[in-house]
N, C-alpha and C. Protein backbone atom coordinates (compact mmCIF):
# COMPACT_ATOMS: atom_id res chain seq x y z
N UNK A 1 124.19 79.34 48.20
CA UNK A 1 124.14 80.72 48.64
C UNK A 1 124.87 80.84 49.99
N UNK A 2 125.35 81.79 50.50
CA UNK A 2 126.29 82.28 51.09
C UNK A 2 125.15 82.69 52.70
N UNK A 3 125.54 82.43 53.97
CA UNK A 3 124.72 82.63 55.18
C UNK A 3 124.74 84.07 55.21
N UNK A 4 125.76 84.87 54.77
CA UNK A 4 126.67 86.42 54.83
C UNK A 4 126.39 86.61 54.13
N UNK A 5 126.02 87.25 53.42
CA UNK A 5 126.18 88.17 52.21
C UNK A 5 127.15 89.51 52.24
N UNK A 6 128.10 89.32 51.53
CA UNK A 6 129.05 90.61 51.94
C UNK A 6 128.18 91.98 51.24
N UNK A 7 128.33 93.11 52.36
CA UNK A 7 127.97 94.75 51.56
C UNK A 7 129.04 95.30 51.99
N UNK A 8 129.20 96.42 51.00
CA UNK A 8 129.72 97.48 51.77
C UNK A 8 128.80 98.67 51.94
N UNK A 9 129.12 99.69 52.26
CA UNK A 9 128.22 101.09 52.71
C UNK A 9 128.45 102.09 51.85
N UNK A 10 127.79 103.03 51.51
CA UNK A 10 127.82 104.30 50.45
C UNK A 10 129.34 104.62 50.20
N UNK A 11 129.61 104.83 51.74
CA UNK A 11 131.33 105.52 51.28
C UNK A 11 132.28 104.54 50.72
N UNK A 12 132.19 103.20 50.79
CA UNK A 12 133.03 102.63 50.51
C UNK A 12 132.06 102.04 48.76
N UNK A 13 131.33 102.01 48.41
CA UNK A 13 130.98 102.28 47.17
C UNK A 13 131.30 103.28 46.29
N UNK A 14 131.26 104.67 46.69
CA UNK A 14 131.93 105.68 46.21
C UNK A 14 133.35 105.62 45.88
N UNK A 15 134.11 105.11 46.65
CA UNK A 15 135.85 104.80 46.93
C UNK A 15 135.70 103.75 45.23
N UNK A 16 134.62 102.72 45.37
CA UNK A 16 134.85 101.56 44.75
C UNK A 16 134.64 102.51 43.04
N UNK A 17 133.87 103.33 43.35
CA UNK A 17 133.38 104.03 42.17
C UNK A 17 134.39 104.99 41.20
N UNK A 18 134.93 105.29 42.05
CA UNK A 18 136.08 106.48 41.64
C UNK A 18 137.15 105.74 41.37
N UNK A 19 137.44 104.49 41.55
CA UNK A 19 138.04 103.15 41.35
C UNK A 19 137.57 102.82 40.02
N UNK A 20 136.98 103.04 39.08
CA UNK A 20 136.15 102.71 37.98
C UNK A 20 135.25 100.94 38.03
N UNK A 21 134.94 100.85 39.21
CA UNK A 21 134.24 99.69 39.30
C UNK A 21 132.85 99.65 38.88
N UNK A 22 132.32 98.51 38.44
CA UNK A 22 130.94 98.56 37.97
C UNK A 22 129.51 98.45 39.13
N UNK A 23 128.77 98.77 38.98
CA UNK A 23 127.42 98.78 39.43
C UNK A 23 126.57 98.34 38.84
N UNK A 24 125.65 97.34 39.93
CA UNK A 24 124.42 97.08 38.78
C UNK A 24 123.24 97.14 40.12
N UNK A 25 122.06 97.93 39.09
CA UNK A 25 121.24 98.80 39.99
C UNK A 25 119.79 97.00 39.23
N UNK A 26 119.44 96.35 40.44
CA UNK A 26 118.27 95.32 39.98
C UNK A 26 117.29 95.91 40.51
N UNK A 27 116.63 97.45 40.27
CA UNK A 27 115.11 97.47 40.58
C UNK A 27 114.90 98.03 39.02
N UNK A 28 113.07 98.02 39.19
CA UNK A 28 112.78 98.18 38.26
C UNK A 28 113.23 99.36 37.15
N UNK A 29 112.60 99.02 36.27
CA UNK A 29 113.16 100.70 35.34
C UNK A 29 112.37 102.15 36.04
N UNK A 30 111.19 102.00 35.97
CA UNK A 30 110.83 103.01 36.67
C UNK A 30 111.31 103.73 37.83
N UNK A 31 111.76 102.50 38.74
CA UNK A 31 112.27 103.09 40.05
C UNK A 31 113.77 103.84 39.74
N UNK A 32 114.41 103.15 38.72
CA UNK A 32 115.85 103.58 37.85
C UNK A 32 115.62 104.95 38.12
N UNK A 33 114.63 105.19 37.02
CA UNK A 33 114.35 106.52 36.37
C UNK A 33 113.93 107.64 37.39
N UNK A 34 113.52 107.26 38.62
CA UNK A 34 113.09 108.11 39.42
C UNK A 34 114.02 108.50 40.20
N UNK A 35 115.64 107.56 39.94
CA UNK A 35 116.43 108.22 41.04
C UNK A 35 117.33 106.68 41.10
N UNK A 36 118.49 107.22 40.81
CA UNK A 36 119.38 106.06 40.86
C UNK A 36 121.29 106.47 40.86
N UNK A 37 122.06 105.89 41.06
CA UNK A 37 123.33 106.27 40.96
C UNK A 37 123.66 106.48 39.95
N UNK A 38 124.75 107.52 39.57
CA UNK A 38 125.26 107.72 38.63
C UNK A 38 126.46 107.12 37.64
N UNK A 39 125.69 106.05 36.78
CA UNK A 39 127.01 105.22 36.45
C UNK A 39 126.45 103.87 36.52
N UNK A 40 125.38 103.84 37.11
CA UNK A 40 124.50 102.41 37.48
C UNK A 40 124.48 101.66 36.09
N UNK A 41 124.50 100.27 35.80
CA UNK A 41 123.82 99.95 35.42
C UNK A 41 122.82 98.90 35.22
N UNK A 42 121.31 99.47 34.89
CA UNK A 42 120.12 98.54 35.19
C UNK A 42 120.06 98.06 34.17
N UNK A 43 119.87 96.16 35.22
CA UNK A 43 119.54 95.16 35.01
C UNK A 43 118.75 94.58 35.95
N UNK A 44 117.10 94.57 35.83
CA UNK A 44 116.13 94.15 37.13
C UNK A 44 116.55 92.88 37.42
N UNK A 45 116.50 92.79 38.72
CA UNK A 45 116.46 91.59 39.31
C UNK A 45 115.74 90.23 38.61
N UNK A 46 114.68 90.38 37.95
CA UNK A 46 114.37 89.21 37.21
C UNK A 46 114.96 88.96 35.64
N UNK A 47 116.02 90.07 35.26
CA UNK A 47 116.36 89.69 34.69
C UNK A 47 117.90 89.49 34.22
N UNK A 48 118.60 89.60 35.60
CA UNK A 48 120.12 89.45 36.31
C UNK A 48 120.00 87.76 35.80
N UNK A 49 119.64 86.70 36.25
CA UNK A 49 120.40 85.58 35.40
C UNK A 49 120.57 85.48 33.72
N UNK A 50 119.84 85.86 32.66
CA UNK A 50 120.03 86.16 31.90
C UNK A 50 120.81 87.05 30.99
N UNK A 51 121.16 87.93 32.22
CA UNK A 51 122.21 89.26 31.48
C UNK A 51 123.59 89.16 32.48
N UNK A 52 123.53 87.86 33.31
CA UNK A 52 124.75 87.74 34.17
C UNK A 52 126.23 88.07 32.96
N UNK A 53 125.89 87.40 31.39
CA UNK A 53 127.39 87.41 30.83
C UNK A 53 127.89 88.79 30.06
N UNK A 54 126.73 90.15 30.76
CA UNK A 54 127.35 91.71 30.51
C UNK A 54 128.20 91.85 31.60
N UNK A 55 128.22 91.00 32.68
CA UNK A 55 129.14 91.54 33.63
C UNK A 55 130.30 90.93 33.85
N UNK A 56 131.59 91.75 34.32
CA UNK A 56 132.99 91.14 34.39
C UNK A 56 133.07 90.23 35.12
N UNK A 57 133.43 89.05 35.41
CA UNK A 57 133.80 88.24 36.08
C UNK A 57 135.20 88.23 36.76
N UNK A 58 135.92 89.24 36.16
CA UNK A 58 137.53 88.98 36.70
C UNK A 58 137.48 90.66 37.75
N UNK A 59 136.47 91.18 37.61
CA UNK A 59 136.23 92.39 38.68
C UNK A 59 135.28 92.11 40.02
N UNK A 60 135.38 93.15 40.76
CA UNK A 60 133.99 93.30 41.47
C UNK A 60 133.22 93.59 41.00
N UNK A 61 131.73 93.57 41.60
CA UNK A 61 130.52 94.12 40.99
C UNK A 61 129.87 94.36 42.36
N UNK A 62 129.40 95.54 42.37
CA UNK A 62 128.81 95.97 43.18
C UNK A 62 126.87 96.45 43.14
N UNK A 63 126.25 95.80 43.76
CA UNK A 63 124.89 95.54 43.52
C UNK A 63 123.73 96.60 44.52
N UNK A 64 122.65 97.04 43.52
CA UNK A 64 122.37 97.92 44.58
C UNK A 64 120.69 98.10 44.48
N UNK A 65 119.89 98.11 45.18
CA UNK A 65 118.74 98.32 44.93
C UNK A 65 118.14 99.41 46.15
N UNK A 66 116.59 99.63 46.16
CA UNK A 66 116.05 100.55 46.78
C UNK A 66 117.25 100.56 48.32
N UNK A 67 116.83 99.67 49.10
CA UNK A 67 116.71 99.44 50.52
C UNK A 67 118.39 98.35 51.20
N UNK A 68 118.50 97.89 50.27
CA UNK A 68 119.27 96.49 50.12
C UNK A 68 118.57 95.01 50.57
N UNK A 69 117.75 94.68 50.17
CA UNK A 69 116.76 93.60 50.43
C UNK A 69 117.41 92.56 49.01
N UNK A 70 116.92 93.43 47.77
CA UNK A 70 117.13 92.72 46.68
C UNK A 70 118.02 93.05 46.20
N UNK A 71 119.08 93.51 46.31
CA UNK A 71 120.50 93.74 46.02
C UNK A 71 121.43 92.15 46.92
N UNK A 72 121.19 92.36 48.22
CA UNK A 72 121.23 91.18 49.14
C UNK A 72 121.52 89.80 48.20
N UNK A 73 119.80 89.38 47.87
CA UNK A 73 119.30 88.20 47.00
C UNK A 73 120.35 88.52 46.03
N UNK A 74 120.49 88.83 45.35
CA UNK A 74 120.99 89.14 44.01
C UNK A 74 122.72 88.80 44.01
N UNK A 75 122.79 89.75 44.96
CA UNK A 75 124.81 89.22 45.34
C UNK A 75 124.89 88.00 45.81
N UNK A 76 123.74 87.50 46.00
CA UNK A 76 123.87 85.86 46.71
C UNK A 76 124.08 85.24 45.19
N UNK A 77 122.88 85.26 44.58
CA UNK A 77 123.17 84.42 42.94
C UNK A 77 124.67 84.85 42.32
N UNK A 78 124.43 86.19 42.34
CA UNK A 78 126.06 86.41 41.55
C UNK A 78 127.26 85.62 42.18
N UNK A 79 127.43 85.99 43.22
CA UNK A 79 128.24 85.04 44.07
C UNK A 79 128.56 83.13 43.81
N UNK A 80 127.12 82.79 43.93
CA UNK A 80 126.98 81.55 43.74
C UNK A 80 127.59 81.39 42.13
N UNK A 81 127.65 81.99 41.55
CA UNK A 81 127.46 81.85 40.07
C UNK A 81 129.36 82.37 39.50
N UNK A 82 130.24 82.62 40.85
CA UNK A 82 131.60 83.15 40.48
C UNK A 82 132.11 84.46 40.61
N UNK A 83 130.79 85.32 40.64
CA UNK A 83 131.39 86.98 40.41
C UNK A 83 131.93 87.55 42.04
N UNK A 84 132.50 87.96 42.17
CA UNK A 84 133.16 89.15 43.21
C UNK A 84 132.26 90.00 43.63
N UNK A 85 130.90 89.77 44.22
CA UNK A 85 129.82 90.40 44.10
C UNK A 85 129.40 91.08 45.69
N UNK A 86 129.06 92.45 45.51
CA UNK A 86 129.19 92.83 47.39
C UNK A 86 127.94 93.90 47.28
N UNK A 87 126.73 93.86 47.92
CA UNK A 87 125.75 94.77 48.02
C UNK A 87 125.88 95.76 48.62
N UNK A 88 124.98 96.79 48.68
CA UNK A 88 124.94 97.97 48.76
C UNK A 88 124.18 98.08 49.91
N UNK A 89 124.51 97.98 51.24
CA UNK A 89 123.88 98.89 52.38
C UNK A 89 122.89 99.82 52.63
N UNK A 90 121.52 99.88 52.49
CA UNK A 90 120.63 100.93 52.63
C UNK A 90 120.77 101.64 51.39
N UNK A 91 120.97 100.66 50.05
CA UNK A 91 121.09 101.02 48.94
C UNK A 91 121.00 102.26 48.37
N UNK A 92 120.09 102.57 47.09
CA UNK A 92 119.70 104.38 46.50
C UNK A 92 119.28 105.12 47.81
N UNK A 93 118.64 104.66 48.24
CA UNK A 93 117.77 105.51 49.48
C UNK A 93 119.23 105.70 50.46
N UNK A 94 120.06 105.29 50.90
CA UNK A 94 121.41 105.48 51.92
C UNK A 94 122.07 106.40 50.69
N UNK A 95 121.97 106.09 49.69
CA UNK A 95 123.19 107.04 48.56
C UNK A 95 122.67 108.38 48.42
N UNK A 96 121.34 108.45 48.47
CA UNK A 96 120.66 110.09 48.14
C UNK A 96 120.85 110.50 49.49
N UNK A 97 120.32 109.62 50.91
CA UNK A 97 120.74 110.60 52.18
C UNK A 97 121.79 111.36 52.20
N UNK A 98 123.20 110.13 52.16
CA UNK A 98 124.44 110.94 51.91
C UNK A 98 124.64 111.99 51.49
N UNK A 99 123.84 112.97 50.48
CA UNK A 99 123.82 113.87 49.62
C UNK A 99 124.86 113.60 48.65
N UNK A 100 125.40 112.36 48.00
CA UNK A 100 126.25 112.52 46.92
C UNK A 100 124.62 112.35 45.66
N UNK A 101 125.66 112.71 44.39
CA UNK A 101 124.91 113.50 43.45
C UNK A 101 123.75 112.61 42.77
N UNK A 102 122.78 112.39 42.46
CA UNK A 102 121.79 111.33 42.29
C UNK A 102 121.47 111.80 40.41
N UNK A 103 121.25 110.67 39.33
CA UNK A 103 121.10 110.47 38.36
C UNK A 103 119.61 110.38 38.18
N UNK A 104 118.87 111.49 37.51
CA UNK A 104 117.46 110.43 37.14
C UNK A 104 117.35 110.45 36.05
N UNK A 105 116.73 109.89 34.95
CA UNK A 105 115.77 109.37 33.89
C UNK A 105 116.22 108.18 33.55
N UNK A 106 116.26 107.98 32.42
CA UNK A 106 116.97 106.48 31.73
C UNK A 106 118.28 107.16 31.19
């Protein structure tokens, strides 16, 4: 695992987004459903090593959870594991401040 963990911040997620880059949102489903990016897609954190081979390896991936705590952890494994992997800064909760447009249910 990596001492750094690279993030970037909402705006430069957005940039990455409109870029057609992928997202993967590791909190639970519930928390998904209550409010999550648009375009996300969830895969919980406990179950990101197992579903690591839905994601591109020859792209970025950009990782995102409540706070960035477990987005953090998470870009560390991806990382370790080959992917181009960069967390999300004050994750959903920094993306809804922003006021860009927020996704809920499943």
């Amino acid at each position: 695992m990596t001492s750094r963990t690279p993030e970037v911040d909402v705006d430069q997620l957005a940039a990455a987004l409109d870029g057609g880059a992928s997202l993967v949102d590791v909190r639970e489903r519930g928390e998904y459903a209550h409010v999550h990016v648009p375009g996300a897609q969830l895969i919980p954190m406990g179950h990101l090593t197992a579903r690591m081979d839905e994601l591109d390896k020859t792209a970025p991936v950009y990782v995102i959870c409540a706070s960035g705590n477990r987005s953090s952890a998470m870009t560390d494994l991806l990382r370790a594991n080959g992917f181009d992997a960069y967390s999300v800064a004050g994750g959903t909760q920094a993306w809804a401040a922003s006021g860009r447009a927020v996704g809920v249910g499943l």
